[in-house]
Protein backbone atom coordinates (compact mmCIF):
# COMPACT_ATOMS: atom_id res chain seq x y z
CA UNK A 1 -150.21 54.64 -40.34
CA UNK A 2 -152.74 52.89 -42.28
CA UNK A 3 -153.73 54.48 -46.00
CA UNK A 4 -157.33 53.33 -44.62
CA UNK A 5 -157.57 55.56 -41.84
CA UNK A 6 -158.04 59.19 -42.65
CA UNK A 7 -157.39 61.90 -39.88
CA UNK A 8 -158.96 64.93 -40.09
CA UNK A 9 -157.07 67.54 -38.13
CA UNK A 10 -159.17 70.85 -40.12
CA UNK A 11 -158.86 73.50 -37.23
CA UNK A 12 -162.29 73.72 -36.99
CA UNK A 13 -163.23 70.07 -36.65
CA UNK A 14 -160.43 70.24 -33.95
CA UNK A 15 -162.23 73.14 -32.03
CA UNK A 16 -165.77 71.49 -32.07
CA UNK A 17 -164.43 68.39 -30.56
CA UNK A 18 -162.78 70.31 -28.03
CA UNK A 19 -165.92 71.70 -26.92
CA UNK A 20 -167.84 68.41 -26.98
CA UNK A 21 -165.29 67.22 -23.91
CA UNK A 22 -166.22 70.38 -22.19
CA UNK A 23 -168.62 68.84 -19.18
CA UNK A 24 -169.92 71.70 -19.20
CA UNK A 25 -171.58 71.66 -22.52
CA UNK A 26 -174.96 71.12 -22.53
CA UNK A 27 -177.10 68.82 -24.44
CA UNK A 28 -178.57 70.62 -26.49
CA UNK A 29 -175.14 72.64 -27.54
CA UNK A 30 -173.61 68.94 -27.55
CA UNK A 31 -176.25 67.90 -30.33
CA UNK A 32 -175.95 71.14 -32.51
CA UNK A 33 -171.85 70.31 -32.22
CA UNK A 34 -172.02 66.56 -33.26
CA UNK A 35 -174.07 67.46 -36.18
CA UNK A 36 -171.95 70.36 -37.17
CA UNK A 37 -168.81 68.01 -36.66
CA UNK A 38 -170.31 65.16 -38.80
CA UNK A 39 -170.97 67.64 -41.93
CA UNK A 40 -167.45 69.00 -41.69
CA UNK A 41 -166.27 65.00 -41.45
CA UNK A 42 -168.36 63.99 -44.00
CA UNK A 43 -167.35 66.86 -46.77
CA UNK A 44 -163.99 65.19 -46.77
CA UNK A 45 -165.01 61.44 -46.21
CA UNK A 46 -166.90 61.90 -49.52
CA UNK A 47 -164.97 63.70 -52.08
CA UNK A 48 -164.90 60.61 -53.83
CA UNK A 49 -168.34 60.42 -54.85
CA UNK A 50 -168.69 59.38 -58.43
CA UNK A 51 -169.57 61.88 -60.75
CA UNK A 52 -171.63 61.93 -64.06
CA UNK A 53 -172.23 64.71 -66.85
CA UNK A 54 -175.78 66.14 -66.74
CA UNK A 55 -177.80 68.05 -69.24
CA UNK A 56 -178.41 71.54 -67.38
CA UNK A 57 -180.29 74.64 -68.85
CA UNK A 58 -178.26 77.87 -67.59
CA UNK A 59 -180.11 81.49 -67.64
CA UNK A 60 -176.98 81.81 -70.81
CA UNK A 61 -177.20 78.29 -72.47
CA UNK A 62 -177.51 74.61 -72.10
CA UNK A 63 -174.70 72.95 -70.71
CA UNK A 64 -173.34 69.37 -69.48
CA UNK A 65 -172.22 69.74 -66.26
CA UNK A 66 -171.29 66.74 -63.08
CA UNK A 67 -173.39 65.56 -60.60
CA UNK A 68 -172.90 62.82 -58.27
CA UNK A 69 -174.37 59.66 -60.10
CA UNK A 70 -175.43 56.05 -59.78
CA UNK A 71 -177.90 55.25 -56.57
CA UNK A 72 -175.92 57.72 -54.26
CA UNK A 73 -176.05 56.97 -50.43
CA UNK A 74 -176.44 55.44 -47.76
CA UNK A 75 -176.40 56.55 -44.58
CA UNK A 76 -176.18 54.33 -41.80
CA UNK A 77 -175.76 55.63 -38.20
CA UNK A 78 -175.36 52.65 -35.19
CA UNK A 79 -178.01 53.29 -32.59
CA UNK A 80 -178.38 55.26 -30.66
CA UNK A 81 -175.22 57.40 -30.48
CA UNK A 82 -174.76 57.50 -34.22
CA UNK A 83 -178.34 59.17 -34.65
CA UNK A 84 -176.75 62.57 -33.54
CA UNK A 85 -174.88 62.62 -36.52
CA UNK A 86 -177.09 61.59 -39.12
CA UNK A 87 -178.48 65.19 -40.07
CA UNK A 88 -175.03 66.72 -41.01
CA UNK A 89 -174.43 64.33 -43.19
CA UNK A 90 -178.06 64.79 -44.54
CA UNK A 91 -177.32 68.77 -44.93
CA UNK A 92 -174.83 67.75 -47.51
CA UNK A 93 -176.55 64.85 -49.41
CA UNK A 94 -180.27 65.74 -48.50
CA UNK A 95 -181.62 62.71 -51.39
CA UNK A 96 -179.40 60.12 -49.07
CA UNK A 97 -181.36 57.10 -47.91
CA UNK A 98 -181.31 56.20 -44.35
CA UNK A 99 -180.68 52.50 -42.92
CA UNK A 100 -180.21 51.67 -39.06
CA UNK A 101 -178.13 49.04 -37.39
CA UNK A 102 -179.11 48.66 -33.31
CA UNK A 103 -176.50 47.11 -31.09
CA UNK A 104 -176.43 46.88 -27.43
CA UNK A 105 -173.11 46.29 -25.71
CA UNK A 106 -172.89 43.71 -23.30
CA UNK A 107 -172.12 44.64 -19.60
CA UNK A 108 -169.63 42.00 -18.62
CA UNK A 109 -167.86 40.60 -21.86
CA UNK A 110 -168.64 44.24 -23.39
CA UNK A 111 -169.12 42.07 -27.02
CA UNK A 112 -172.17 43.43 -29.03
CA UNK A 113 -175.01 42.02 -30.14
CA UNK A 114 -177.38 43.45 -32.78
CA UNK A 115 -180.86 43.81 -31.89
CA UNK A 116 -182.14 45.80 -35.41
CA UNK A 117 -180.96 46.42 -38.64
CA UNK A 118 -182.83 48.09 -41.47
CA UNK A 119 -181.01 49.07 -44.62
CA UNK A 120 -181.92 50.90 -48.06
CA UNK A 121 -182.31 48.90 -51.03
CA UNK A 122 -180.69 48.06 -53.37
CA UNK A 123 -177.82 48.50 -50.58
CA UNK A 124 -174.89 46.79 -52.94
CA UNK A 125 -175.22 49.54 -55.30
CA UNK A 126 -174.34 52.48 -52.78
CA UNK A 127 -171.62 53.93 -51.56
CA UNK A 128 -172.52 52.94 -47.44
CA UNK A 129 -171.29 55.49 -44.47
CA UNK A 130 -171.85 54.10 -41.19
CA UNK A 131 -172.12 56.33 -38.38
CA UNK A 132 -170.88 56.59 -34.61
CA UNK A 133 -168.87 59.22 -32.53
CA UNK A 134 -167.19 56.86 -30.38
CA UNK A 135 -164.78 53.83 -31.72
CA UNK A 136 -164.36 52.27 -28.34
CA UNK A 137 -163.46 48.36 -28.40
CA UNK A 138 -164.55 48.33 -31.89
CA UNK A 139 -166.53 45.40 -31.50
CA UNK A 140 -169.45 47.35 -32.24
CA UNK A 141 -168.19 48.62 -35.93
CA UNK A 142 -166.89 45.54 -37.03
CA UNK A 143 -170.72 43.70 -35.90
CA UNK A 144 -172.35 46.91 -38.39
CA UNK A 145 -169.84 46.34 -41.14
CA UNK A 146 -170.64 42.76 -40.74
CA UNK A 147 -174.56 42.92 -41.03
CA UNK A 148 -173.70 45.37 -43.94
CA UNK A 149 -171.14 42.55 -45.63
CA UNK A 150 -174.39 40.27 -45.35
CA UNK A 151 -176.67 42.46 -47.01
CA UNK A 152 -174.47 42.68 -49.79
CA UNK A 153 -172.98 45.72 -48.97
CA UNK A 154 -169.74 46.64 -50.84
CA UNK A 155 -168.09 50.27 -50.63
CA UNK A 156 -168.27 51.15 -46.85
CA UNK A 157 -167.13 54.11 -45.06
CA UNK A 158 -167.04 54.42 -41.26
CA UNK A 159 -167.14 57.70 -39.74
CA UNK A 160 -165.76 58.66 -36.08
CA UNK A 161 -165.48 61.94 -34.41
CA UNK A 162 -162.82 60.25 -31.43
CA UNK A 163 -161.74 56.82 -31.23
CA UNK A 164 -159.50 55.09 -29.37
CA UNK A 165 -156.48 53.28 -30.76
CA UNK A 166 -158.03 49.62 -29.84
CA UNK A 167 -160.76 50.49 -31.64
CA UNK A 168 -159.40 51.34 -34.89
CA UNK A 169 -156.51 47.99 -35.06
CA UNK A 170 -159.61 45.87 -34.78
CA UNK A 171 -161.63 47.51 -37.73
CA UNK A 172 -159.21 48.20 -39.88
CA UNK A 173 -157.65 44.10 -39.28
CA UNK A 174 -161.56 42.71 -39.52
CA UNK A 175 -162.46 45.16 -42.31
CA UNK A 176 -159.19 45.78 -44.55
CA UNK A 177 -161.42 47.13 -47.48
CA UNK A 178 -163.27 50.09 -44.81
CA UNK A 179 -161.82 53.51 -45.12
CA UNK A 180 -162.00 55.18 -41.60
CA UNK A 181 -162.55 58.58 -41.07
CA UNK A 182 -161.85 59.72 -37.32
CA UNK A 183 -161.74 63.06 -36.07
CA UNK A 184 -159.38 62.60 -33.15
CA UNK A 185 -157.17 59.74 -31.95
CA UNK A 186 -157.62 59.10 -28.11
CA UNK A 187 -155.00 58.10 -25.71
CA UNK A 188 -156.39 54.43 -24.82
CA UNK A 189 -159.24 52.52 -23.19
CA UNK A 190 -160.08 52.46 -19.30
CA UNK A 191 -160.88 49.23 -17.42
CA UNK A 192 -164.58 49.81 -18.42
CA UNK A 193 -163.65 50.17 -21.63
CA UNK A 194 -164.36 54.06 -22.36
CA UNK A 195 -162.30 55.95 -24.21
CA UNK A 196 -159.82 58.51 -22.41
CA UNK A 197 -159.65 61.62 -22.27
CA UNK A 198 -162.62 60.69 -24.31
CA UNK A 199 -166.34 62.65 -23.75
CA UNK A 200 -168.22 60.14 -21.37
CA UNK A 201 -171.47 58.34 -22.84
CA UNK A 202 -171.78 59.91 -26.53
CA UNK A 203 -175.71 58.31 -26.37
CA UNK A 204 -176.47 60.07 -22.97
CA UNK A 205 -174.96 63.53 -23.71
CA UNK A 206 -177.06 63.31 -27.13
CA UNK A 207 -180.19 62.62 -25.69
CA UNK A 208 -179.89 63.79 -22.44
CA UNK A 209 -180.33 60.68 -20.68
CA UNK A 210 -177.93 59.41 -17.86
């Protein structure tokens, strides 16, 4: 398997998504549960955070002691699905800035097209994670990672909770330099191009919306 794509089988991350596929779940259980699975994702998809000695004054003595350094993160979720999982990875890196990249897929040729993007400056200088639960066709990550690339974006990190094989052989051949963190590998595609077993419309079961 590719060194660039990282899965994370942790029990609990595993349970979580089980219960997101429930069709029972409700929305507002489904929210609490992508958050909870994105903080769990993220804790591993950023161990690699640089570090830097700090002057710190103990209730004992003064000390050096590592915090993460440089201009930190950013956090950039693809609308709208990838809002729902903005705020766990906020609960672990609360001074992370916040960019947006909108995309709407289209209905026959299911390409995407980018209708917004809004990202935190200096963006070249951060270590970027880019945000959605479902890596479908992948057309849709490799259009974000592009607008990123344009900005001047560098270190980029993409962040999954299921994707579907199709999805992650076209990132990781359009974006060789990504590392891909996905918390379940789905059988395939469908005809309309959702992912199976999959958890239906990520977007809809977040907001509530059908």
């Amino acid at each position: 398997m590719n060194e660039k794509v990282t899965f994370l089988d942790h029990p609990l991350i595993q349970h979580k998504i089980s219960k997101l596929r429930d069709v029972n779940t409700g929305t507002n259980e489904f929210r609490k549960l992508t958050e909870e699975i994105a903080m769990l994702m993220g804790y591993e998809a950023l161990r690699d955070l640089p570090l830097e000695d700090v002057p710190v004054t103990t209730p004992l003595e003064d000390c050096m002691t590592p915090m993460i350094a440089g201009k930190k993160l950013a956090i950039v979720p693809i609308l709208r699905a990838g809002l729902g999982m903005v705020s766990g990875i906020l609960a672990l890196v609360p001074s992370a800035k916040v960019g947006h990249i909108g995309l709407y897929r289209d209905p026959e040729t299911h390409e995407p097209h980018e209708y917004y993007c809004k990202l935190p400056s200096p963006i070249d200088q951060r270590t970027i994670v880019v945000l959605d639960p479902m890596l479908a066709t992948g057309g849709s990550a490799v259009a974000a990672v592009d607008f990123i690339k344009q900005h001047g974006g560098k270190t980029i990190k993409f962040m999954s909770i299921i994707a579907a094989p199709e999805g992650i052989k076209r990132l990781t051949e359009a974006h060789p330099d990504v590392q891909l963190y996905v918390g379940h590998l789905d059988r395939e595609l469908n005809e309309n191009k959702y992912i199976c077993p999959g958890l239906g419309d990520a977007g809809d079961r977040i907001f509530g919306t059908k």
